[in-house]
Protein backbone atom coordinates (compact mmCIF):
# COMPACT_ATOMS: atom_id res chain seq x y z
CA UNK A 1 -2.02 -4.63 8.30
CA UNK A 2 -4.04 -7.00 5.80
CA UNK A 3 -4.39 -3.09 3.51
CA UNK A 4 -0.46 -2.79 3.86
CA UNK A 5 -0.23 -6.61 2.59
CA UNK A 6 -2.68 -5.90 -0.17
CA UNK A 7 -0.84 -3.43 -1.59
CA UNK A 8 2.98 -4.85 -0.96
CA UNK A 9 1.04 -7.68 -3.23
CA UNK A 10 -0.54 -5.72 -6.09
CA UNK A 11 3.03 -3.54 -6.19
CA UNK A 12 5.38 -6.83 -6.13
CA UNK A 13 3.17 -8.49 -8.70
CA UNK A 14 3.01 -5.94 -11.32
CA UNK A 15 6.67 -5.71 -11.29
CA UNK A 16 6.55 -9.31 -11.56
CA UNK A 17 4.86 -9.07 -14.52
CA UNK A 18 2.01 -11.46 -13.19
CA UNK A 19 -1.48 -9.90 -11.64
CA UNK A 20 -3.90 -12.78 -10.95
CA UNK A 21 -7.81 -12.07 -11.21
CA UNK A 22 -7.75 -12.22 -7.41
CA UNK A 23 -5.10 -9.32 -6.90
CA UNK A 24 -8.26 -7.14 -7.59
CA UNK A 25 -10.67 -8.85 -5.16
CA UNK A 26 -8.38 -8.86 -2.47
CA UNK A 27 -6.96 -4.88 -2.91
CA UNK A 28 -10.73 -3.66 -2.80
CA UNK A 29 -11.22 -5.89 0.25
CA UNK A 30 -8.66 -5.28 2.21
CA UNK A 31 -7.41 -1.86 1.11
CA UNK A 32 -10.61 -0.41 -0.76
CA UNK A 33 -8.24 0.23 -4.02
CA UNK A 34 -7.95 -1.15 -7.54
CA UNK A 35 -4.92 -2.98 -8.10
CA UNK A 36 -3.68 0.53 -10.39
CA UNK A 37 -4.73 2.59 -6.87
CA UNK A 38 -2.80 0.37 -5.05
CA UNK A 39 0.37 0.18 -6.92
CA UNK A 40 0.37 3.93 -7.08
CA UNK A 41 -0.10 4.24 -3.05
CA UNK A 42 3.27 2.16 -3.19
CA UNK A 43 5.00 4.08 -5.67
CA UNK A 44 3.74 7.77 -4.11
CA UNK A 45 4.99 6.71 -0.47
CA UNK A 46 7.99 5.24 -1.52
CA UNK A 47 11.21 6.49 0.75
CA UNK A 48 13.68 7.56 -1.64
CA UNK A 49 17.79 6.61 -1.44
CA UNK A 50 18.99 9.40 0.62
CA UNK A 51 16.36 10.42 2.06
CA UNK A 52 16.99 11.00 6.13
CA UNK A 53 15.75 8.59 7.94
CA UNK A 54 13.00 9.67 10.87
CA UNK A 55 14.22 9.27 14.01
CA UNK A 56 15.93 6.90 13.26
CA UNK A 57 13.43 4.33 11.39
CA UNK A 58 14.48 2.08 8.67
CA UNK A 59 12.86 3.09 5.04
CA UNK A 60 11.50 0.21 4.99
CA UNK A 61 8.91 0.92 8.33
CA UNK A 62 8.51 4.01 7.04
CA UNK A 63 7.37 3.19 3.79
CA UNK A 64 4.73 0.88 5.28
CA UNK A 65 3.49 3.59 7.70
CA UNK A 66 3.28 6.06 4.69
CA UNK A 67 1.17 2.82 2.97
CA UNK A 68 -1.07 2.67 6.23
CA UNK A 69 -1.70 6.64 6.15
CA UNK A 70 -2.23 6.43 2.39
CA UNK A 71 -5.01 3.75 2.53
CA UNK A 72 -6.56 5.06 5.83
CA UNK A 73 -6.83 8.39 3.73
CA UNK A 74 -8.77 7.02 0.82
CA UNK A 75 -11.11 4.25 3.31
CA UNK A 76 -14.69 6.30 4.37
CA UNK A 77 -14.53 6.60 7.97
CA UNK A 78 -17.94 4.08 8.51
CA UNK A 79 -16.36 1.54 6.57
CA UNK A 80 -12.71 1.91 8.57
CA UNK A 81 -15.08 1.37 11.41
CA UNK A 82 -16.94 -1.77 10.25
């Protein structure tokens, strides 16, 4: 979950206009991605307006699951581990 809120963070500040030093420490921390890697994970999972939802699951929870696979993905399997 802290990966998901890493990368909510990196994606809501950019938009904001306003990416503090620490953005960066804390997206390789907790999600193993620059703040860029991070903000594109959030853009290339996003659930488009329209698009069906699955079984019934808000955009919103799916976007974060597509977010958890996403960072899971790019995370070396000793370090997911550790």
């Amino acid at each position: 979950e802290l990966a998901v809120g890493a990368v909510f963070a990196a994606k809501a500040r950019t938009h904001a206009g306003h990416v503090p030093a620490h953005t960066e420490v804390a997206t390789r921390a907790f999600a193993e991605l620059s703040v860029v890697e991070a903000v594109a994970a959030a853009d290339g999972t996003a659930v488009l307006a329209g698009t069906p939802a699955g079984a019934g699951t808000p955009a919103y929870e799916q976007w974060r699951e597509r977010i958890r696979r996403r960072v899971a993905a790019a995370v070396p399997a000793n370090s997911a581990a550790g």
